[in-house]
N, C-alpha and C. Protein backbone atom coordinates (compact mmCIF):
# COMPACT_ATOMS: atom_id res chain seq x y z
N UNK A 1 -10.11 -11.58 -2.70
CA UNK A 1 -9.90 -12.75 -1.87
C UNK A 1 -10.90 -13.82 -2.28
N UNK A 2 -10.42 -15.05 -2.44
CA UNK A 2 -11.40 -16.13 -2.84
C UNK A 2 -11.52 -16.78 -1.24
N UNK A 3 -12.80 -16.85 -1.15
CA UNK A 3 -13.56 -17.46 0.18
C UNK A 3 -13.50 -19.04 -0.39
N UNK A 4 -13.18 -19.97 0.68
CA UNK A 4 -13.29 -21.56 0.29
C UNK A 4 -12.37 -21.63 -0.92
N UNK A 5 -10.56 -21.50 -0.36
CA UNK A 5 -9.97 -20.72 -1.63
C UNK A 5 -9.99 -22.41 -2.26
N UNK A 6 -9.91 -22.24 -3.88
CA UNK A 6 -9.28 -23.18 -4.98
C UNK A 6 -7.93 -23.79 -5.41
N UNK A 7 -7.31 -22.70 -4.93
CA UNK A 7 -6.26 -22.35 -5.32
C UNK A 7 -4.84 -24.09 -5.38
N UNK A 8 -4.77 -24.38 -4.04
CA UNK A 8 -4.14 -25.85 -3.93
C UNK A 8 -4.42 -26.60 -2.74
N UNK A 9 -6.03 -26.99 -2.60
CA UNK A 9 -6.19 -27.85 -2.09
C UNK A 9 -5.84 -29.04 -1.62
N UNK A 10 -5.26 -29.66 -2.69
CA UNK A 10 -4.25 -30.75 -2.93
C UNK A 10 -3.20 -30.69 -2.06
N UNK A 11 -2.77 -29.84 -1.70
CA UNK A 11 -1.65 -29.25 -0.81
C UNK A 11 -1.90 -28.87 0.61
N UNK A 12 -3.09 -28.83 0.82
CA UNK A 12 -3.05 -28.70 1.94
C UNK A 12 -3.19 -29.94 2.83
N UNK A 13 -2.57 -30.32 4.30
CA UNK A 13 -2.66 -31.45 4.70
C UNK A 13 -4.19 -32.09 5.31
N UNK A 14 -4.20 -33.16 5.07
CA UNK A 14 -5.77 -33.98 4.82
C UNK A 14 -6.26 -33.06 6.26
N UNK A 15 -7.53 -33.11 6.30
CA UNK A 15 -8.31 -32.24 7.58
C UNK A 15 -8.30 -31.06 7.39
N UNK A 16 -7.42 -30.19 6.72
CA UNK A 16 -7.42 -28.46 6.30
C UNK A 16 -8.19 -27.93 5.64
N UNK A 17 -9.44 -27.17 5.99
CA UNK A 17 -10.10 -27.04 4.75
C UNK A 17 -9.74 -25.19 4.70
N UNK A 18 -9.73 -24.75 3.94
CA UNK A 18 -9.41 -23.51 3.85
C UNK A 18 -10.93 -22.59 3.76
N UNK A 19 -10.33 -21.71 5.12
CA UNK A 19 -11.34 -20.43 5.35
C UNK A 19 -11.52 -19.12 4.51
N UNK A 20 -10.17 -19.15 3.90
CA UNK A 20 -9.96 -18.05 3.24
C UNK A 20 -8.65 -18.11 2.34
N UNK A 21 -8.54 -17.56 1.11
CA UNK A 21 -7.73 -17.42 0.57
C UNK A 21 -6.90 -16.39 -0.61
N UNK A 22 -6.24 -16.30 -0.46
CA UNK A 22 -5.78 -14.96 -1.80
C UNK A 22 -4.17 -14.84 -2.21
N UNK A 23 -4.39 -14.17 -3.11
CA UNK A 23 -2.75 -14.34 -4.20
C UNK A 23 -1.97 -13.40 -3.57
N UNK A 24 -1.00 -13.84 -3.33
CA UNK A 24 0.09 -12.74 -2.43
C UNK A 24 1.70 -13.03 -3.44
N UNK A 25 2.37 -12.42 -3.11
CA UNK A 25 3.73 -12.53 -3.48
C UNK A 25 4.80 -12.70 -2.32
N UNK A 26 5.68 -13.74 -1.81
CA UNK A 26 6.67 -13.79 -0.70
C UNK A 26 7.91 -12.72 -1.20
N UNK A 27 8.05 -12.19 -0.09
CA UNK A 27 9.41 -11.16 -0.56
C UNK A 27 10.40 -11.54 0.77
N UNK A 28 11.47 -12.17 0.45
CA UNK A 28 12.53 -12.32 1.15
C UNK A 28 13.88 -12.17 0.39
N UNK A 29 14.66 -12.56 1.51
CA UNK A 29 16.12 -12.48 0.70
C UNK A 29 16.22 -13.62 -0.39
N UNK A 30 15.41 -14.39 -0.73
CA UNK A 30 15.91 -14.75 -2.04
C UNK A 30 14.61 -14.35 -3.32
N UNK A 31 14.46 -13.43 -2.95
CA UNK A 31 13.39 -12.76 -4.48
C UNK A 31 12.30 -12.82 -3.70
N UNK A 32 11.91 -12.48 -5.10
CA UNK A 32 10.10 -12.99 -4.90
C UNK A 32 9.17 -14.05 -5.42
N UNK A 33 7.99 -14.87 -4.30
CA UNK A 33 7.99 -15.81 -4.46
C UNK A 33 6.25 -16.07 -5.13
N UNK A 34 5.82 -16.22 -5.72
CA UNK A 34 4.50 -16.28 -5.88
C UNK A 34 4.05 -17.07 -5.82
N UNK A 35 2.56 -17.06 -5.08
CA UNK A 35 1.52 -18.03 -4.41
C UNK A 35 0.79 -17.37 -3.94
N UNK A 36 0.14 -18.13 -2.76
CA UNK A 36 -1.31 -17.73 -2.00
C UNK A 36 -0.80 -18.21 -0.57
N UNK A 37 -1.76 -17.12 0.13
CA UNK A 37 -2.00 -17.28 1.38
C UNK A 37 -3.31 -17.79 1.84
N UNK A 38 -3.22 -19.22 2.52
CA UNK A 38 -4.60 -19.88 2.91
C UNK A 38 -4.80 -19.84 4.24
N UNK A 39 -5.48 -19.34 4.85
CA UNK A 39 -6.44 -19.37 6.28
C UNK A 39 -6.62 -20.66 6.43
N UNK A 40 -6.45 -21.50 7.43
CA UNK A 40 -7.62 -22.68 7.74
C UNK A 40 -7.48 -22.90 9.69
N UNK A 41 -8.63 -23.38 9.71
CA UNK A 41 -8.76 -23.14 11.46
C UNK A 41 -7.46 -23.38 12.12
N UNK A 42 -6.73 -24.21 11.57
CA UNK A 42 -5.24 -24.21 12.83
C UNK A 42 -4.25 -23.66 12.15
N UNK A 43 -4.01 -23.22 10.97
CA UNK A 43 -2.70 -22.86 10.67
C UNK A 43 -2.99 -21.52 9.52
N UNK A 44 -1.91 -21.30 8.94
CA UNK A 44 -1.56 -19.98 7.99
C UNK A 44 -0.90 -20.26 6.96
N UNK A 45 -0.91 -20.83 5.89
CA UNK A 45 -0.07 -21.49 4.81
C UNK A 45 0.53 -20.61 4.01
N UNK A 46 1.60 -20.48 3.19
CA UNK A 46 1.94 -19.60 2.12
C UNK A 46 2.42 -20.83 1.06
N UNK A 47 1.17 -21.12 0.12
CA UNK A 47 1.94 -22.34 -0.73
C UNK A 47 2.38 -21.84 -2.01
N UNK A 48 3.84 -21.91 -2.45
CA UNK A 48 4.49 -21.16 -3.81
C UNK A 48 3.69 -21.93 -4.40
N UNK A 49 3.76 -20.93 -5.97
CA UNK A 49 3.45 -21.51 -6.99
C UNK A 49 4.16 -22.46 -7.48
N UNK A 50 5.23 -22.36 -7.75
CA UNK A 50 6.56 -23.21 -8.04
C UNK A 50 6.41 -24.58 -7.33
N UNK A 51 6.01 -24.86 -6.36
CA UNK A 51 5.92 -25.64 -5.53
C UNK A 51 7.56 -26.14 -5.02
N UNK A 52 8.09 -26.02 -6.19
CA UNK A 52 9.61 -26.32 -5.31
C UNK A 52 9.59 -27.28 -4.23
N UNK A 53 9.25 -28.24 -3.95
CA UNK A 53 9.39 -29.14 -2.90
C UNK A 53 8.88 -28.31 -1.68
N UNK A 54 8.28 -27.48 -1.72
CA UNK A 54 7.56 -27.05 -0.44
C UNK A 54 9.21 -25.99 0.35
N UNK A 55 10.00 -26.09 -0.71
CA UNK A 55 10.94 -25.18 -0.16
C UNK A 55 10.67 -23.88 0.48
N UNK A 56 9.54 -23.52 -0.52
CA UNK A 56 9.40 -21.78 -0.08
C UNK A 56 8.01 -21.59 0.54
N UNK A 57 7.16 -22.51 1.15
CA UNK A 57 6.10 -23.03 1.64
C UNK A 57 6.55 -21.99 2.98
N UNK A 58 5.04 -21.36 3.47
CA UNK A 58 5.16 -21.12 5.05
C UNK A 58 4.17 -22.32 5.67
N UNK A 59 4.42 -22.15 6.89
CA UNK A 59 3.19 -23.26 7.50
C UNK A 59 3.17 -21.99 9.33
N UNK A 60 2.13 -21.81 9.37
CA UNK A 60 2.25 -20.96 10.43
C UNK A 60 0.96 -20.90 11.91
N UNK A 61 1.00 -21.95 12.72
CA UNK A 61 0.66 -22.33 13.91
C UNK A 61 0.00 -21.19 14.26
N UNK A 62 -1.73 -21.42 14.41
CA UNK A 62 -2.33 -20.24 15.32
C UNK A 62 -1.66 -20.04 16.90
N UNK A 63 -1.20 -21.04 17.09
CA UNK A 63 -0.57 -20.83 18.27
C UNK A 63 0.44 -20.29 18.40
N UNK A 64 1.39 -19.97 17.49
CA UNK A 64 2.53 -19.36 17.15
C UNK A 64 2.16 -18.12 16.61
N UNK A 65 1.05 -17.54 16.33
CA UNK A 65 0.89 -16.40 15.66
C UNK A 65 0.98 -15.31 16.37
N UNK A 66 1.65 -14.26 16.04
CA UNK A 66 2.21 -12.92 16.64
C UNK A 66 1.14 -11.97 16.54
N UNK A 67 0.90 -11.60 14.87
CA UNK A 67 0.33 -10.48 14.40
C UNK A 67 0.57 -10.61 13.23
N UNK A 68 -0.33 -9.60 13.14
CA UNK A 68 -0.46 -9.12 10.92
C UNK A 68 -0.77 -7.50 11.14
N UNK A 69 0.13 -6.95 10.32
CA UNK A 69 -0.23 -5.99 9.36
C UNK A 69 -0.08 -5.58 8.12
N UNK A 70 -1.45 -4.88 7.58
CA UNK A 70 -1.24 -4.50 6.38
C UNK A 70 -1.30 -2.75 6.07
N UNK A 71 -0.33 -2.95 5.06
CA UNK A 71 0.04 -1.23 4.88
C UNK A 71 0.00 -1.71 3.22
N UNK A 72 0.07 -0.16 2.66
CA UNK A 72 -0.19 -0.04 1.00
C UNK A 72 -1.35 1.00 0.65
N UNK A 73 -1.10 1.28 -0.79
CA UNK A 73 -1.81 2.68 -1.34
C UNK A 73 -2.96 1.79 -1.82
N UNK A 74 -3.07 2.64 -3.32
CA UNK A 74 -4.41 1.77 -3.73
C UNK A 74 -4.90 0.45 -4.88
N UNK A 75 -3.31 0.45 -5.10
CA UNK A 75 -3.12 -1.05 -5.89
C UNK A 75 -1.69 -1.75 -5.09
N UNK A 76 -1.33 -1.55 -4.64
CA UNK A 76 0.02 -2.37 -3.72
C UNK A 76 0.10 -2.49 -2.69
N UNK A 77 -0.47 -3.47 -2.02
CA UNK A 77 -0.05 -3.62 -0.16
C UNK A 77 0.68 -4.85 -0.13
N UNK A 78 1.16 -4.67 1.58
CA UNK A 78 1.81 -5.51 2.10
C UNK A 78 0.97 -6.02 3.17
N UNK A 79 1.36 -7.62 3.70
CA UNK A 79 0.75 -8.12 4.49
C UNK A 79 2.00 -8.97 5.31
N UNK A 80 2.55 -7.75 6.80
CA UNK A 80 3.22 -8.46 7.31
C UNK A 80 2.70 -9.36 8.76
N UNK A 81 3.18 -10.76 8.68
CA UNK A 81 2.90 -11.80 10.29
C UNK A 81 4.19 -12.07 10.39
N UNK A 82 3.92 -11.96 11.57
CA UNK A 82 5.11 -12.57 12.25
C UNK A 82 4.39 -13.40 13.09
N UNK A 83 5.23 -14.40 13.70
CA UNK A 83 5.31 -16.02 14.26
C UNK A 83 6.28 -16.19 15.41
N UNK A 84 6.43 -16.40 16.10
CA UNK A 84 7.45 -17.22 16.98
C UNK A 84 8.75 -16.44 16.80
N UNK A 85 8.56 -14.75 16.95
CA UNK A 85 9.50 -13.84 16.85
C UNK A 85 10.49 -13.91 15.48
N UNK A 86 9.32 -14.48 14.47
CA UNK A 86 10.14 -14.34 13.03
C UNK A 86 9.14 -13.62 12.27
N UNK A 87 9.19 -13.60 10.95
CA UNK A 87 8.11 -12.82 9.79
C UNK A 87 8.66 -13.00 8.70
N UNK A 88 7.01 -12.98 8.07
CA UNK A 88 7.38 -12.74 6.34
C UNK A 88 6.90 -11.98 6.00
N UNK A 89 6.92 -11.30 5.11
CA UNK A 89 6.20 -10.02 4.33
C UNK A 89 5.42 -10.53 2.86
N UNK A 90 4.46 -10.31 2.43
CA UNK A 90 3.27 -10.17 1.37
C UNK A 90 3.02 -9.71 0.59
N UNK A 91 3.11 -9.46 -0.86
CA UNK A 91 2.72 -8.35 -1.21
C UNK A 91 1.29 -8.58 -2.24
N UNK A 92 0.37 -8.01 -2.21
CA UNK A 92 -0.44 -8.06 -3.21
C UNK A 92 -1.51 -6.98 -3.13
N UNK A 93 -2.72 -6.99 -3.56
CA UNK A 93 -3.85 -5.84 -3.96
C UNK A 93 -4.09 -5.81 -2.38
N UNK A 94 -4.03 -4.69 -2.21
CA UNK A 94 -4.29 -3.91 -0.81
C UNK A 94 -5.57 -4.65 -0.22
N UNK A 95 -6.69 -4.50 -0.64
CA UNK A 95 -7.79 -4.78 -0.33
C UNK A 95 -8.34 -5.63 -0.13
N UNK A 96 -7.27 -6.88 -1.11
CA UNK A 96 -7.80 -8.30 -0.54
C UNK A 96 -6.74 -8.84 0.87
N UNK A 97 -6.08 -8.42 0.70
CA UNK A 97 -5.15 -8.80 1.64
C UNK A 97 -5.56 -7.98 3.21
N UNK A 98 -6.06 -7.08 2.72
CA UNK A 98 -6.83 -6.42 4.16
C UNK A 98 -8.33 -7.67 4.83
N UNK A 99 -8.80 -7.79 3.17
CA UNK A 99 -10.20 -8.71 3.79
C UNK A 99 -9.15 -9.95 4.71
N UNK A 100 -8.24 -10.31 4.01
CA UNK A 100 -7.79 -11.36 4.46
C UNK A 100 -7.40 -11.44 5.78
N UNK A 101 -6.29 -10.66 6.10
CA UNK A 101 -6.55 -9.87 7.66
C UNK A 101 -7.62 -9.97 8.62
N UNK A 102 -8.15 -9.59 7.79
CA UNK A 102 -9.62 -9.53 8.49
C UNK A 102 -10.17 -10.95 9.06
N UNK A 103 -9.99 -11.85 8.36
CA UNK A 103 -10.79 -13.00 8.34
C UNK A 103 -9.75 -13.83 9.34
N UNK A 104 -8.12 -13.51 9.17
CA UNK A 104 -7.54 -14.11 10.82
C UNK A 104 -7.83 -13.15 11.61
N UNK A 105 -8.34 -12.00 11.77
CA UNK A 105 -8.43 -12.00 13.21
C UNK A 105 -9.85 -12.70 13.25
N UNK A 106 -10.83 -12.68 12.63
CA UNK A 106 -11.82 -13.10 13.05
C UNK A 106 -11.84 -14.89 13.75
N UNK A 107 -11.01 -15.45 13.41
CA UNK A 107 -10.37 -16.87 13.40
C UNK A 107 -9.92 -16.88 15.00
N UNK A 108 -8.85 -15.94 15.08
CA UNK A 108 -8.63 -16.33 15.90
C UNK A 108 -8.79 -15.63 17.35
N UNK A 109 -9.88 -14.58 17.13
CA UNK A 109 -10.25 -13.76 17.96
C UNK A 109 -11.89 -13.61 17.36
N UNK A 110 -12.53 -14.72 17.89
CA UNK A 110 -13.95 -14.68 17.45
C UNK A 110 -14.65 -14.19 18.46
């Protein structure tokens, strides 16, 4: 997990500074999507790599936030949230995606 991620700052909207960040993969019904998942005090971002017009972008409201879990062996996890009785699923290195976990609950349960 990159702390004070790098990753696309640029992208995130002006005032966002990111708490946390790390490389995940989106898995939905249309494939898989690669990018990062960024922490920042009000929201939960999933910005593709592709950027695609922000098509495959999550944007996800601490206030809307359900839960996270992560499951996986010792090179493959998943990192599922759900939102406002929806979800996406995650996939990347178990361990960062656990720190990552880690660092929303700490966010939003300090």
């Amino acid at each position: 997990m990159v702390e004070h991620g790098k990753g696309h700052p640029d992208r995130l909207p002006r005032g966002e500074e990111p708490i946390a960040e790390v490389a995940a993969d989106r898995l939905d019904e249309d494939g898989r999507h690669a990018g990062r998942l960024v922490l920042t005090p009000n929201r939960i971002y999933f910005l593709d790599d592709e950027h695609n017009g922000g098509a495959h972008d999550d944007i996800i409201d601490h206030i809307r936030f359900q839960g996270a879990e992560v499951t996986g062996d010792d090179t493959v996890g998943t990192l599922a949230l759900s939102w406002s009785d929806q979800g996406k699923v995650y996939e990347g290195n178990t361990i960062e995606l656990g720190a990552f976990k880690v660092a929303i609950d700490d966010q939003l349960n300090p």
